[in-house]
Protein backbone atom coordinates (compact mmCIF):
# COMPACT_ATOMS: atom_id res chain seq x y z
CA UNK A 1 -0.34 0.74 2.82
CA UNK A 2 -3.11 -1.11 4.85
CA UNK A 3 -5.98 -0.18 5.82
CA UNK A 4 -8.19 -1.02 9.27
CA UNK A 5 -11.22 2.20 8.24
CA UNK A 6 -14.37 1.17 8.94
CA UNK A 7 -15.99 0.73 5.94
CA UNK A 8 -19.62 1.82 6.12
CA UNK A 9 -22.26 -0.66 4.96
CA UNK A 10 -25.60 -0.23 2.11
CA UNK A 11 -26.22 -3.93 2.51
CA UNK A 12 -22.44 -5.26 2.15
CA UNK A 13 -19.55 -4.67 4.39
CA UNK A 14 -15.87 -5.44 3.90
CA UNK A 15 -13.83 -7.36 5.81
CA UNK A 16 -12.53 -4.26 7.88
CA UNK A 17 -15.56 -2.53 8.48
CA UNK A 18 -16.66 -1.04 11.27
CA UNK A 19 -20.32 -0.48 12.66
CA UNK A 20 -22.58 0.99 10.24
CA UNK A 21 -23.33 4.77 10.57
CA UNK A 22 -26.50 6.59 10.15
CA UNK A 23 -27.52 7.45 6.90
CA UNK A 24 -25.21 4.09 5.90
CA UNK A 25 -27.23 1.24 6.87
CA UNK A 26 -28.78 2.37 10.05
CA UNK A 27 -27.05 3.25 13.28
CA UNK A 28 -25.38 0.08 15.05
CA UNK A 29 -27.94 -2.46 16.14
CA UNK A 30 -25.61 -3.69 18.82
CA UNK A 31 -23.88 -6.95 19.35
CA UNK A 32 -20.54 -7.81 17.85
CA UNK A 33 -19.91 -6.39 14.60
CA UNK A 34 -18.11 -9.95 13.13
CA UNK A 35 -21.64 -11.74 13.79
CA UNK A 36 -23.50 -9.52 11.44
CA UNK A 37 -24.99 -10.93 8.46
CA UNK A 38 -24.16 -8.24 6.00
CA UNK A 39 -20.95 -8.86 7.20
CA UNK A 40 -20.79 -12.72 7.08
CA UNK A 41 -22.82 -12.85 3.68
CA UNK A 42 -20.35 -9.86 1.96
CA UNK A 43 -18.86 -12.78 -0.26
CA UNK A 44 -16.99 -10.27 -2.52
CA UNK A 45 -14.55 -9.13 0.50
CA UNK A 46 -14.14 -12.73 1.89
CA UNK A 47 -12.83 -13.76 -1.80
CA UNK A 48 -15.77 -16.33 -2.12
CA UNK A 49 -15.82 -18.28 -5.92
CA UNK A 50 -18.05 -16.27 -8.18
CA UNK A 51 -18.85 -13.41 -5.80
CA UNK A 52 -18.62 -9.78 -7.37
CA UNK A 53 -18.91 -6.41 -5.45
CA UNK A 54 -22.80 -5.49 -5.46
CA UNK A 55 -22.46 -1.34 -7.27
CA UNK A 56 -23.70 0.20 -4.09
CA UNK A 57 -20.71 -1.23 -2.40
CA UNK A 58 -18.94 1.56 0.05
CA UNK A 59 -16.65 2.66 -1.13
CA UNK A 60 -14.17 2.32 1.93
CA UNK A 61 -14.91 -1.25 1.22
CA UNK A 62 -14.20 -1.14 -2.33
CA UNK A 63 -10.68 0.87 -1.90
CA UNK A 64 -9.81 -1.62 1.41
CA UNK A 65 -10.63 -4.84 -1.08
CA UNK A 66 -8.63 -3.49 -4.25
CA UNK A 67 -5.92 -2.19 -1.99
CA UNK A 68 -5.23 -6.14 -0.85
CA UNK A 69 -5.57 -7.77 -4.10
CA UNK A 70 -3.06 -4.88 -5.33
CA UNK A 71 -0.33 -5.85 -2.94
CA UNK A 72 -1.25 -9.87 -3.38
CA UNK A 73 -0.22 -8.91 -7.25
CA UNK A 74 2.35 -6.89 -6.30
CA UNK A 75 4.12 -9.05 -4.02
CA UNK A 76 3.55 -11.97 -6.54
CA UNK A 77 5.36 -10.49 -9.53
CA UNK A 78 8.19 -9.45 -6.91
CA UNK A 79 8.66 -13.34 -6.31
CA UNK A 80 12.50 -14.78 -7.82
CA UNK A 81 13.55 -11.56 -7.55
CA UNK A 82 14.85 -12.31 -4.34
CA UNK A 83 13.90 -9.09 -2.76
CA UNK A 84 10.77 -8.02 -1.04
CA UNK A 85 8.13 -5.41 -2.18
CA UNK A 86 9.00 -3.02 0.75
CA UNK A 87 12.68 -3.66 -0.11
CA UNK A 88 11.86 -2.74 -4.24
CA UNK A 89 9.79 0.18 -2.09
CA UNK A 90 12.63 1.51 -0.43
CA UNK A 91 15.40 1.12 -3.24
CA UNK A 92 13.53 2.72 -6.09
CA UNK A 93 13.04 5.49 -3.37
CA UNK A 94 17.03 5.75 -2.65
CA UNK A 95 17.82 5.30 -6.92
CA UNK A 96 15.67 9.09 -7.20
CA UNK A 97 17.06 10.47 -4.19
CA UNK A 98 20.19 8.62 -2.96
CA UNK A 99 21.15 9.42 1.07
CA UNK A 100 18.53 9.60 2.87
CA UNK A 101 18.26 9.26 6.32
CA UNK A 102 16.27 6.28 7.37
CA UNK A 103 13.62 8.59 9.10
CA UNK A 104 13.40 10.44 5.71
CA UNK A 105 13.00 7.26 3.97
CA UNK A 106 9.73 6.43 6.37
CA UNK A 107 8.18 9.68 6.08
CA UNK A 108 8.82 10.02 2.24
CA UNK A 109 7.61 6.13 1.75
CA UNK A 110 4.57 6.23 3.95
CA UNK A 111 6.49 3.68 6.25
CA UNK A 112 7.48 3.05 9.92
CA UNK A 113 10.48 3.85 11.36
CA UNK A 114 10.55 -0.12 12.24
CA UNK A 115 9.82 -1.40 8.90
CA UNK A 116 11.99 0.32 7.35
CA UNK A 117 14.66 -0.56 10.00
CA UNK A 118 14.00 -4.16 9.17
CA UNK A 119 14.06 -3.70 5.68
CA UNK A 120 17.04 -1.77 5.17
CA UNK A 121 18.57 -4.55 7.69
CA UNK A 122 17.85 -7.01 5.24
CA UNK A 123 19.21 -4.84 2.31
CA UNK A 124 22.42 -4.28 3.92
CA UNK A 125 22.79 -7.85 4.31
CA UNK A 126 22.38 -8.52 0.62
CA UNK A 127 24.67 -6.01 -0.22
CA UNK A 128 22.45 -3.72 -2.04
CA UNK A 129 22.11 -0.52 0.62
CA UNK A 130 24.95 0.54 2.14
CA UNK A 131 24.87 2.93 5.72
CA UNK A 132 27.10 5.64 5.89
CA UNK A 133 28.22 8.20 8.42
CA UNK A 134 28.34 12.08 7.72
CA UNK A 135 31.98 12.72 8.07
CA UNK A 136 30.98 15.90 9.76
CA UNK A 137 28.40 14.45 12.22
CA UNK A 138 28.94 10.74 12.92
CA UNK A 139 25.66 10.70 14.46
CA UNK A 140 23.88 11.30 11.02
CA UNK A 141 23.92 7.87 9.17
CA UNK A 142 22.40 7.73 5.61
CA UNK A 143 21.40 5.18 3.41
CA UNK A 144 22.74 4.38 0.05
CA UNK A 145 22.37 2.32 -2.77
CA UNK A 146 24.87 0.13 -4.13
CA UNK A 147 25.74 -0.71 -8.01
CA UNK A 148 24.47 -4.39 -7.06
CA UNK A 149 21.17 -2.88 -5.58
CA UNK A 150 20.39 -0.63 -8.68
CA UNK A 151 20.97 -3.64 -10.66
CA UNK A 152 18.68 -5.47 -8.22
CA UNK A 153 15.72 -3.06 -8.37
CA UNK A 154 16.29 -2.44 -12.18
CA UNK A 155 15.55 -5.98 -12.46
CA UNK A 156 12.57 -6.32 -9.98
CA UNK A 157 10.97 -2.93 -12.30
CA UNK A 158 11.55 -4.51 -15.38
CA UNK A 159 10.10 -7.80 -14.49
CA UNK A 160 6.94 -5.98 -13.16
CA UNK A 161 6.28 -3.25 -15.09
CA UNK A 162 4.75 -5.28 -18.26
CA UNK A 163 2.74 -7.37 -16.07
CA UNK A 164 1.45 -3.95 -14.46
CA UNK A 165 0.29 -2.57 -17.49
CA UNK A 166 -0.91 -5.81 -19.00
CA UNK A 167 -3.14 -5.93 -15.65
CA UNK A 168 -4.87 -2.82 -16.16
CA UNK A 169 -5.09 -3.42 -20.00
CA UNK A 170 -8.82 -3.50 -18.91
CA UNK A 171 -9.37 -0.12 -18.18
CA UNK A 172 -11.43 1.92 -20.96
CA UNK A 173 -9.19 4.93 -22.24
CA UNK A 174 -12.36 7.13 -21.59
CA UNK A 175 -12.60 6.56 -17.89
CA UNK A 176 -8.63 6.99 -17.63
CA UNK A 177 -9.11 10.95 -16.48
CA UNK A 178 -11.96 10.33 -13.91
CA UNK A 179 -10.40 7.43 -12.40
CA UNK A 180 -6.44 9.44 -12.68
CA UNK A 181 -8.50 12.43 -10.55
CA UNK A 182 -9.44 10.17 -8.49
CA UNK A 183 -6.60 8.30 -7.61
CA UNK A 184 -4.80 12.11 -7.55
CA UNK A 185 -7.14 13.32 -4.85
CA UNK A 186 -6.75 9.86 -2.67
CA UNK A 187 -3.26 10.17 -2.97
CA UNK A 188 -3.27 14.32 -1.04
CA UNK A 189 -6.17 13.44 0.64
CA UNK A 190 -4.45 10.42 2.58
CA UNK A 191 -1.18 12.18 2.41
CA UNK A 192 -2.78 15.03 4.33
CA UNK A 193 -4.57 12.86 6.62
CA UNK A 194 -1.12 10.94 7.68
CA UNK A 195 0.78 14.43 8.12
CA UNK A 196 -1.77 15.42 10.44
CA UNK A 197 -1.99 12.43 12.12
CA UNK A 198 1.89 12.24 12.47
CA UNK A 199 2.05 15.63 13.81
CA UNK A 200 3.70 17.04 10.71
């Protein structure tokens, strides 16, 4: 997931913010928000050497940053694998619940209906999804993955999973609960927010 928020400012903004709201670094002062110095001089979000998040960092900011440098990881362990993040995405989706239809596969994944047609494109090419017609309605195609593919994403989670956990070997044990709630309530609040948005 990306994110384009604006992120309100106290002195910093991220990359993607927005103008500042009151009560958040004063209402907008006008001109374009790119030319801004808090803007320019928010080192932490441009990935400038040495810079660290200031603590009164937005949090918008904060989640938008992380979110990146997650998926930069991500996508890094995912290289020689041969497959992309999205496409791990969408077969570790199909290995717990095998025959989906692609629309089911964007709304369960958080995805597009086009990205997921483009990945599952690519899978099919590779041999490890496989689209099948409903014998009773041709019109219903579902997706399936193939012995190659489980092999494929078994591989891709076994390869990352130690270097996930190793990652966030820096987290205190005694802050796991707050930041586990926290992470929890992101994950319905945003949930919520995209159902809504999406009509559902």
């Amino acid at each position: 997931m990306t994110s384009d928020t604006a992120s309100e400012t106290v002195g910093h903004t991220a990359p993607d913010a927005g103008p500042p709201s009151a009560g958040h670094g004063g209402p907008s002062r006008g001109g374009s928000v790119l030319d801004r110095p808090e803007i320019q001089e928010a080192g932490w979000a441009w990935g400038d050497p040495g810079a660290r998040a200031p603590l009164d960092a937005p949090l918008p900011a904060l989640v938008s940053v992380a979110m990146r440098l997650f998926g930069a990881f991500i996508g890094g362990t995912m290289q020689g694998t041969g497959v992309s993040t999205a496409g791990v995405g969408v077969m570790r989706l199909l290995a717990a619940r095998d025959g989906l239809k692609s629309s089911e596969v964007a709304e369960r994944g958080w995805w597009t209906p086009g990205t997921v047609t483009s990945v599952v494109d690519t899978l099919v090419r590779d041999g490890y999804v496989e689209r099948r017609r409903e014998p009773a309605d041709r019109r219903v195609v579902r997706l399936h993955l193939t012995d190659a593919g489980r092999r494929k994403v078994e591989e891709a989670i076994s390869l990352a999973g130690p270097k996930l956990r190793e990652a966030f070997d820096y987290v205190d044990p005694a802050d796991e609960p707050v930041i586990r709630k926290f992470l929890i309530d992101t994950i319905d609040r945003f949930g919520a927010l995209i159902r809504e948005e999406r009509g559902k």
